[in-house]
Protein backbone atom coordinates (compact mmCIF):
# COMPACT_ATOMS: atom_id res chain seq x y z
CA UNK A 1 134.92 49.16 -24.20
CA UNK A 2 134.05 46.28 -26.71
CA UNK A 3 137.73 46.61 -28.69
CA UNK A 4 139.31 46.72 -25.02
CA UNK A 5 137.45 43.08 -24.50
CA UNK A 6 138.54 42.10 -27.91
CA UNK A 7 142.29 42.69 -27.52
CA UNK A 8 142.34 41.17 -23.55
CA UNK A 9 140.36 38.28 -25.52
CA UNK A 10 143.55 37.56 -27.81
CA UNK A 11 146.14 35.16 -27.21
CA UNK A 12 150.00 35.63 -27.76
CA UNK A 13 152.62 38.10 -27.90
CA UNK A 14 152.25 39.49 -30.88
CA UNK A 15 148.45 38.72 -31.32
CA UNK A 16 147.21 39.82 -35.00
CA UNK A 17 144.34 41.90 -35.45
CA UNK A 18 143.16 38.56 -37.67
CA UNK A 19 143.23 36.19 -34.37
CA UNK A 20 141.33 39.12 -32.28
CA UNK A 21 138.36 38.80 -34.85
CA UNK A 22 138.86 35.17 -34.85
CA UNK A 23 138.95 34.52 -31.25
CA UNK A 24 136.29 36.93 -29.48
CA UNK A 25 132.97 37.43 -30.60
CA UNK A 26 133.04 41.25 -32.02
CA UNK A 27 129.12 42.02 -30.93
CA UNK A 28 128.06 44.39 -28.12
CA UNK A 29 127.56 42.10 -25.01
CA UNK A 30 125.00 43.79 -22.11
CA UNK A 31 128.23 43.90 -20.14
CA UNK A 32 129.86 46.87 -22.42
CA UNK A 33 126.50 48.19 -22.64
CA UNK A 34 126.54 48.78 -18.83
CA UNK A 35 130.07 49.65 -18.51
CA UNK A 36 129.20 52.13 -20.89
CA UNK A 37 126.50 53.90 -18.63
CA UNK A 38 123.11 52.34 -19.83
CA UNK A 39 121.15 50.84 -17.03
CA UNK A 40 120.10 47.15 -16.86
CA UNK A 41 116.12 47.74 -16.83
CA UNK A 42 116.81 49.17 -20.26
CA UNK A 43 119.02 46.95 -21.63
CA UNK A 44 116.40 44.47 -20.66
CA UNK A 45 114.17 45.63 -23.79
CA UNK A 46 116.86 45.20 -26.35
CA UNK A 47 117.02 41.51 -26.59
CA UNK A 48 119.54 42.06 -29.01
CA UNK A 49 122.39 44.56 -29.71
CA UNK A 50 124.11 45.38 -33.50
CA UNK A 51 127.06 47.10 -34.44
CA UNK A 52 126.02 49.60 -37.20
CA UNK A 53 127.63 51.05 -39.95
CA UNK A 54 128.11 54.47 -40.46
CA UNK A 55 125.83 55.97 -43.62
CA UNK A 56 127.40 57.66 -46.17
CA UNK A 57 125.89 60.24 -48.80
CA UNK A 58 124.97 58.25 -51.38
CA UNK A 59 122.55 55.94 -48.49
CA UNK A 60 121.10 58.84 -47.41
CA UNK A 61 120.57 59.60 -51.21
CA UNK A 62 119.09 56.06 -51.07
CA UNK A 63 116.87 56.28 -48.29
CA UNK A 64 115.45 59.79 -49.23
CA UNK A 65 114.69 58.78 -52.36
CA UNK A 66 113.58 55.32 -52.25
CA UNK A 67 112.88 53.90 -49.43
CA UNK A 68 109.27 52.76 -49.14
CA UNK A 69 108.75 55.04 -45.46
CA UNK A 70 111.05 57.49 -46.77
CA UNK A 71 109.63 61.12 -45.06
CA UNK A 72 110.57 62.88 -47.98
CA UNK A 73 108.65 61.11 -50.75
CA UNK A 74 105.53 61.12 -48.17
CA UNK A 75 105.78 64.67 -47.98
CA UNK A 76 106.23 65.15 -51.61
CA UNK A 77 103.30 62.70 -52.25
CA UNK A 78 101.19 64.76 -49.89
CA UNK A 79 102.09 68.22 -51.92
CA UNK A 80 101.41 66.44 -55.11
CA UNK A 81 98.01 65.10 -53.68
CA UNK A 82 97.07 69.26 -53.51
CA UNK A 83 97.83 69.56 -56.72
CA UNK A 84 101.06 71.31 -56.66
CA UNK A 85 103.85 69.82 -58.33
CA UNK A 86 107.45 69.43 -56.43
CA UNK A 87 110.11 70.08 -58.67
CA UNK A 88 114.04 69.53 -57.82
CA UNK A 89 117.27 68.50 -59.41
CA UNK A 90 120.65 66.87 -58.41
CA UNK A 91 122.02 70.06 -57.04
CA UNK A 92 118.97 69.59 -54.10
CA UNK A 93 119.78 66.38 -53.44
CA UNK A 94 123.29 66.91 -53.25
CA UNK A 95 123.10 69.29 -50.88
CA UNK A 96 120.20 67.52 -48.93
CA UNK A 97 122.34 65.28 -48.40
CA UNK A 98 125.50 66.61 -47.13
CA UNK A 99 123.71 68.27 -44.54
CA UNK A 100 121.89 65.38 -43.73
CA UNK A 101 125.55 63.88 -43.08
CA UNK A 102 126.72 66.31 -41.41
CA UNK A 103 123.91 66.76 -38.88
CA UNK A 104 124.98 63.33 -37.24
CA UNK A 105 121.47 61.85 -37.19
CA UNK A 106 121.60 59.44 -39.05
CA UNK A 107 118.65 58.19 -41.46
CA UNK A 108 116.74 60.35 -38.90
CA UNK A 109 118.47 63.91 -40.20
CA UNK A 110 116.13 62.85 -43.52
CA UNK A 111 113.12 63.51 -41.27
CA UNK A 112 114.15 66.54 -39.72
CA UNK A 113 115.81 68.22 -42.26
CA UNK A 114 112.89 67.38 -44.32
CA UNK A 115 110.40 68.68 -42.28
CA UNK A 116 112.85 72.01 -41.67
CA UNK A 117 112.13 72.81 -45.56
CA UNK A 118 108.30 71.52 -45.91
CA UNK A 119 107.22 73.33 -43.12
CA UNK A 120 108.36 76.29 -44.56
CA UNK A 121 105.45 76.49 -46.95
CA UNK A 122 103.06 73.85 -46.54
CA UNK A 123 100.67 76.39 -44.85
CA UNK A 124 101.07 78.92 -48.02
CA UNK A 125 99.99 76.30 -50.15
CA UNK A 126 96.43 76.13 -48.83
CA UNK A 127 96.63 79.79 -48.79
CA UNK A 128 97.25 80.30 -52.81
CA UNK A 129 96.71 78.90 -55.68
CA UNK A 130 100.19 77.40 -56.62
CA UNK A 131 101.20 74.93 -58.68
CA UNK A 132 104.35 74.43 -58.37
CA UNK A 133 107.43 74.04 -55.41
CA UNK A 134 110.97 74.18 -56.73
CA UNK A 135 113.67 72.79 -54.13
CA UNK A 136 116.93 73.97 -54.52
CA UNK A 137 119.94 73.95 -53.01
CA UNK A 138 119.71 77.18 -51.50
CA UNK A 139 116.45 76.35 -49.83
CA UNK A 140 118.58 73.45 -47.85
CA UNK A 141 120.81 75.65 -46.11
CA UNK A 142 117.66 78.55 -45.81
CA UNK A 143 114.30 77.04 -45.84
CA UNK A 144 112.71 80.48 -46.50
CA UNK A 145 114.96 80.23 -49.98
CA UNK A 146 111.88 77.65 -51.69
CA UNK A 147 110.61 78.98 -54.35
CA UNK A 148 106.64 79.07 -55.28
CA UNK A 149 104.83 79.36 -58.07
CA UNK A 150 101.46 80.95 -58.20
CA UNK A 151 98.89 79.71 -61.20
CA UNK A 152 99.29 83.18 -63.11
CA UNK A 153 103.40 82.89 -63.29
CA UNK A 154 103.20 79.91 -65.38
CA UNK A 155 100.48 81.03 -67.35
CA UNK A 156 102.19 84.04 -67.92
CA UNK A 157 105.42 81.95 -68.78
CA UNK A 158 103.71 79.80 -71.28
CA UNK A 159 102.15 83.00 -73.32
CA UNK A 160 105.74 84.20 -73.48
């Protein structure tokens, strides 16, 4: 609707894509909003309207791991608070990520694809006494796939 107002907007025969940008203001106006099906009273309460870009893997990356409300770090933060350490490498967040960008959520699909995975085991932690959570890129596609570690394994481990 707003590319359709851009090219009527242009002047010439052979207007360039250069004079479009030039010529019309590129924003959303209320008017494409509500040719687009969203009702006035709502529009009312977004005094103003961007155009947003479309996040690729390595913003997601970005958000999830440092952004200051980022739901993952919380999460982790909250596990490490218990005591348990939350281990994962590059292969994780790889994965985390494409799904993330293939869910369509945008930086929401951090939040619910995080919460997918913690969810998983936050109960067994109060359970047991673990001390560690591995994420890894199994777990992404199967949340069931996280692997814990109970106190004894790792002592066991170290002895060996």
């Amino acid at each position: 609707i707003r590319d359709a107002r851009i090219k009527k907007g242009a002047i010439g025969f052979k207007s360039s894509k250069e004079q479009e940008e030039n010529f019309v203001d590129k924003n959303y106006t209320s008017e494409d909003m509500q040719k687009f099906g969203m009702q006035l009273q709502l529009l009312r309460r977004f005094p103003v309207q961007y155009d947003l870009n479309v996040l690729n893997k390595e913003n997601y990356r970005d958000i999830m791991l440092n952004a200051r409300e980022s739901y993952f770090m919380i999460k982790k933060k909250y596990i490490e608070m218990l005591g348990v350490e939350v281990a994962y490498d590059e292969d994780f967040i790889e994965e985390f990520t494409n799904k993330v960008s293939k869910l369509g959520y945008g930086a929401s699909g951090i939040d619910i694809l995080t919460e997918r995975i913690f969810s998983s085991f936050e109960t067994k932690l109060l359970e047991n006494n673990y001390t560690q959570v591995i994420l890894t890129k199994e777990c992404v596609v199967d949340p069931s796939k996280v692997v814990l570690v109970l106190e004894q394994e790792k002592v066991l481990k170290k002895e060996l």
